[in-house]
N, C-alpha and C. Protein backbone atom coordinates (compact mmCIF):
# COMPACT_ATOMS: atom_id res chain seq x y z
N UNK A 1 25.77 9.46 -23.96
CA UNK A 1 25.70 8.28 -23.11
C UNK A 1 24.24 7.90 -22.89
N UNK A 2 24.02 6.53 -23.25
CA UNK A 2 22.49 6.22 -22.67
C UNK A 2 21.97 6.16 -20.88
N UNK A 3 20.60 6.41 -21.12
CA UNK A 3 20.41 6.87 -19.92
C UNK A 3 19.91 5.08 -19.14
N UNK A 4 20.58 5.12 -18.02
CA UNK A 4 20.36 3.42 -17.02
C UNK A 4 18.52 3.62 -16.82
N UNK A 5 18.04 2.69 -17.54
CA UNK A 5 16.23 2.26 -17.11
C UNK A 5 16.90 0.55 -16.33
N UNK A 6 15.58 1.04 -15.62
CA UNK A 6 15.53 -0.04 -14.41
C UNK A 6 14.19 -1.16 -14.21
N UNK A 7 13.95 -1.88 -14.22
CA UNK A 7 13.09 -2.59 -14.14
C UNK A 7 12.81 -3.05 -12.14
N UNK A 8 11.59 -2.83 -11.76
CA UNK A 8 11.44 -2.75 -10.15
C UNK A 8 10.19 -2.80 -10.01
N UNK A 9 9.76 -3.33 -8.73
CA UNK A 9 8.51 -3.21 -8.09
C UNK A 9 8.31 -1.75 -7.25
N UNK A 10 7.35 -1.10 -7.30
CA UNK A 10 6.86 0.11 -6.46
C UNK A 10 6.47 -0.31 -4.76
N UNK A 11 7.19 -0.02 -3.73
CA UNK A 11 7.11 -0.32 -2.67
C UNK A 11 6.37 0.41 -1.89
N UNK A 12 5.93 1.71 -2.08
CA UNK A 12 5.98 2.88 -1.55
C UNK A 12 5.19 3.80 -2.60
N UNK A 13 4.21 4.55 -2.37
CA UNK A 13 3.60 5.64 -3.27
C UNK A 13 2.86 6.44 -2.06
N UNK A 14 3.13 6.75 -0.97
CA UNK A 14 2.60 7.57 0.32
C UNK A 14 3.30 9.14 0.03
N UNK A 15 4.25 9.49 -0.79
CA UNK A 15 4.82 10.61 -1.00
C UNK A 15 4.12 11.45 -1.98
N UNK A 16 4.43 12.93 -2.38
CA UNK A 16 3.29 12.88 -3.46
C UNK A 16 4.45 13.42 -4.55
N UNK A 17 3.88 13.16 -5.39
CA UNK A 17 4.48 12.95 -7.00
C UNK A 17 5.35 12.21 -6.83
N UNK A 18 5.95 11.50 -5.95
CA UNK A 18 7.29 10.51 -5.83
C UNK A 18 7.08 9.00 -5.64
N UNK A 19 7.63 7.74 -6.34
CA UNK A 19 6.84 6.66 -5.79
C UNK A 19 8.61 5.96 -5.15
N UNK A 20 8.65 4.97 -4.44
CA UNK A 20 10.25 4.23 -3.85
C UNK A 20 9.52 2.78 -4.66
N UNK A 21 10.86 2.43 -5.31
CA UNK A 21 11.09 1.45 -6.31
C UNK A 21 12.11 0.74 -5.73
N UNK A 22 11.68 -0.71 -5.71
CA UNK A 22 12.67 -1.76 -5.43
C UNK A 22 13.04 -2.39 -6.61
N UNK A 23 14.87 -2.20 -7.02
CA UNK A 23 15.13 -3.02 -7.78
C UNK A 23 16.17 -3.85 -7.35
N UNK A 24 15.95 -5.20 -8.13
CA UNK A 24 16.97 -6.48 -8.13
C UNK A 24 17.77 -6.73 -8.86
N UNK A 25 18.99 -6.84 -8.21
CA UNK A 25 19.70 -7.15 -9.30
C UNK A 25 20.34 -8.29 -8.68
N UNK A 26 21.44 -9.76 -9.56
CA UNK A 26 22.05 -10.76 -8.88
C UNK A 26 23.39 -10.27 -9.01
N UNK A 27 24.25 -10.17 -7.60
CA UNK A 27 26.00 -10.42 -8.04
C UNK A 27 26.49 -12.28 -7.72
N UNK A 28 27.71 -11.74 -7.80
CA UNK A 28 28.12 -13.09 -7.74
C UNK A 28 29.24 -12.72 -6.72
N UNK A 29 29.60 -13.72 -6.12
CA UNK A 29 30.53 -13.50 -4.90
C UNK A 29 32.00 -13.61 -5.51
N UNK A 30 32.76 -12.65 -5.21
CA UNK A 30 34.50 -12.54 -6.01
C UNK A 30 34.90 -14.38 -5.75
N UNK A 31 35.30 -14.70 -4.29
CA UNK A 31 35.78 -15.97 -4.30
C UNK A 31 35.21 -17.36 -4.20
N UNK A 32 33.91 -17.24 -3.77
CA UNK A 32 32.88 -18.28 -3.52
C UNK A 32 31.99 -18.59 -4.49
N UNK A 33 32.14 -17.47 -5.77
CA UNK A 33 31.04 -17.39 -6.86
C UNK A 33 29.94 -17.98 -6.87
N UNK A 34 29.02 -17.88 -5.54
CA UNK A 34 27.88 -18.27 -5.38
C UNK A 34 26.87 -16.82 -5.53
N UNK A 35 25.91 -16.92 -6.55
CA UNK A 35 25.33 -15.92 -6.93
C UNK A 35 24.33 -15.30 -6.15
N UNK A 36 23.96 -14.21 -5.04
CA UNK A 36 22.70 -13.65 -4.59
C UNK A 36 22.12 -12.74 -4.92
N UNK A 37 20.82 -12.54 -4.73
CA UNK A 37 19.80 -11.01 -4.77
C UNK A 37 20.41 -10.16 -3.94
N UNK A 38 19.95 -8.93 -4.30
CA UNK A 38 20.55 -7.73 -3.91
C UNK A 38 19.66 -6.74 -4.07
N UNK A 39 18.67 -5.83 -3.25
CA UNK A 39 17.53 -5.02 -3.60
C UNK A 39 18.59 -4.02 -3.30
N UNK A 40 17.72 -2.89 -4.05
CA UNK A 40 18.16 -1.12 -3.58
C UNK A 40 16.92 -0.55 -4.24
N UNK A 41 16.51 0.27 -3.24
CA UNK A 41 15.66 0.96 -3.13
C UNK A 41 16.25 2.30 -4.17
N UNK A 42 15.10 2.77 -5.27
CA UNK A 42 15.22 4.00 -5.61
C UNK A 42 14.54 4.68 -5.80
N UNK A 43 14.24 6.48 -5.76
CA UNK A 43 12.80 7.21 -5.65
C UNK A 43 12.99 7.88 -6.88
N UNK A 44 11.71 8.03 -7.20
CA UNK A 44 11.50 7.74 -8.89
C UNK A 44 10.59 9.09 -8.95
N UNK A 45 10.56 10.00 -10.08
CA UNK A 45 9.11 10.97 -10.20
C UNK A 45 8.09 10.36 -10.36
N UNK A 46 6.33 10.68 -10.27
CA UNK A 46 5.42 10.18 -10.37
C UNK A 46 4.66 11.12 -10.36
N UNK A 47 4.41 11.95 -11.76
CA UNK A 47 4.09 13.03 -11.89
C UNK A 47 2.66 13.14 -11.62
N UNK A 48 2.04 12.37 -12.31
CA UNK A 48 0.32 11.90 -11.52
C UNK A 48 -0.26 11.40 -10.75
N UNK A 49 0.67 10.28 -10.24
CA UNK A 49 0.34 9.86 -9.08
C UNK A 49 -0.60 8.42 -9.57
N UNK A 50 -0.33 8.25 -10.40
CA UNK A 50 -0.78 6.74 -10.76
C UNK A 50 -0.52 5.83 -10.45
N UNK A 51 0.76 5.32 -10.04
CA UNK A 51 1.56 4.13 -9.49
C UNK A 51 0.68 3.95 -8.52
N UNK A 52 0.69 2.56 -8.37
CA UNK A 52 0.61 1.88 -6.58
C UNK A 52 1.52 1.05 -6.29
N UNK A 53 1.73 0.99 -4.75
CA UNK A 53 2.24 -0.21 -4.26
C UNK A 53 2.27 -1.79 -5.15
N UNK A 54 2.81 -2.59 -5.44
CA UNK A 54 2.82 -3.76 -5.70
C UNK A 54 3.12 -3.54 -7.57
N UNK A 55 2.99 -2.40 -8.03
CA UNK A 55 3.09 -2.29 -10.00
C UNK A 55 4.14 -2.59 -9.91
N UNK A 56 4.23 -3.42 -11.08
CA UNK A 56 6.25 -3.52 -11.94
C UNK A 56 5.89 -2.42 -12.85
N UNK A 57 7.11 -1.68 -12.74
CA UNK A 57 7.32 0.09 -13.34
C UNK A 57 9.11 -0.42 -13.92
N UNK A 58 9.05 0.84 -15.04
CA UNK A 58 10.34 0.57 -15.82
C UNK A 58 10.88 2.24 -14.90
N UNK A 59 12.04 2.17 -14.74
CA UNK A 59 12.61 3.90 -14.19
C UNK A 59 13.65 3.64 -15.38
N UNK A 60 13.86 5.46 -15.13
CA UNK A 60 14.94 5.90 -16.58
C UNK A 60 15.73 7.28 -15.82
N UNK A 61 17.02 6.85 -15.80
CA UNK A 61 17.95 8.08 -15.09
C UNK A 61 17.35 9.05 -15.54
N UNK A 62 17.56 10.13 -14.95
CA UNK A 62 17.17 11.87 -15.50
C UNK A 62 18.58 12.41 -14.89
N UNK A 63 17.78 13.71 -15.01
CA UNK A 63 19.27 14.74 -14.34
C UNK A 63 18.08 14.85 -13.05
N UNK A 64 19.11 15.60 -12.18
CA UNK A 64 18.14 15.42 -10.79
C UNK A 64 16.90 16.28 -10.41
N UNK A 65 16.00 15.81 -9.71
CA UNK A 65 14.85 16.54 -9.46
C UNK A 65 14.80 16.76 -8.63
N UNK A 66 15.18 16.20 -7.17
CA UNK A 66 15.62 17.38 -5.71
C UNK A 66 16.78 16.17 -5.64
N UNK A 67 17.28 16.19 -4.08
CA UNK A 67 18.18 16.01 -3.40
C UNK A 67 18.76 14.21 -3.76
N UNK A 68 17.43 13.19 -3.82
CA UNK A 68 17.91 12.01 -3.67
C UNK A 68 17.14 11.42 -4.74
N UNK A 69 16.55 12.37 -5.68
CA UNK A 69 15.38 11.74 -6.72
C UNK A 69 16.02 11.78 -7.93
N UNK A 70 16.55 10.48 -8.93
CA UNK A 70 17.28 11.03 -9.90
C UNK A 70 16.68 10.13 -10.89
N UNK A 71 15.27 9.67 -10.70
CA UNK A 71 15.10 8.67 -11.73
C UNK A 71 12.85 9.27 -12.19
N UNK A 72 13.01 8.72 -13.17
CA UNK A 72 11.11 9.17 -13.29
C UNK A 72 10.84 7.91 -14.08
N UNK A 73 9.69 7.34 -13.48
CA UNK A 73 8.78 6.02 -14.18
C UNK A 73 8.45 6.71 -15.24
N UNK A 74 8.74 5.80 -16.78
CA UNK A 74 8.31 5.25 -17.99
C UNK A 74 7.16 5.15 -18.07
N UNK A 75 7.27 3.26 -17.76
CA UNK A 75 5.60 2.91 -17.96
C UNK A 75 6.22 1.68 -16.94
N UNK A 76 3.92 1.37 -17.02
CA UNK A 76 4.04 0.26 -15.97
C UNK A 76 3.80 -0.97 -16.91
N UNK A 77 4.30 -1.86 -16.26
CA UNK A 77 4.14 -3.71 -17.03
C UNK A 77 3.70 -4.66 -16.85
């Protein structure tokens, strides 16, 4: 199975090796099918600590690295 990469802004890099990634995605409403944004926050590895606040970063599922961390930045764009 391929692994889900994410495309997101870095909100957050105050943790260490960890950065919080905002990604967007649009749904559409079941009966009103008027389409909105939808953020979710996800915490990503950041093994060097390079990221900052404000980078567009690609994330790529992993298997897990502690409790709520299940994703590690690629590259930035």
């Amino acid at each position: 199975m391929p692994k889900k990469k994410l495309t997101g802004i870095v909100v957050s890099d105050k943790m260490q090796k960890t950065v919080v990634v905002s990604v967007e995605s649009i749904k559409e409403h079941p009966k009103y099918k008027r389409r909105y944004k939808v953020h979710k926050k996800y915490k990503a590895h950041d093994e060097n600590g390079q990221y900052k606040a404000g980078d567009v970063v690609v994330i790529e599922e992993t298997t897990p690295i502690s409790k709520d961390k299940h994703f590690k930045v690629i590259q930035k764009i």
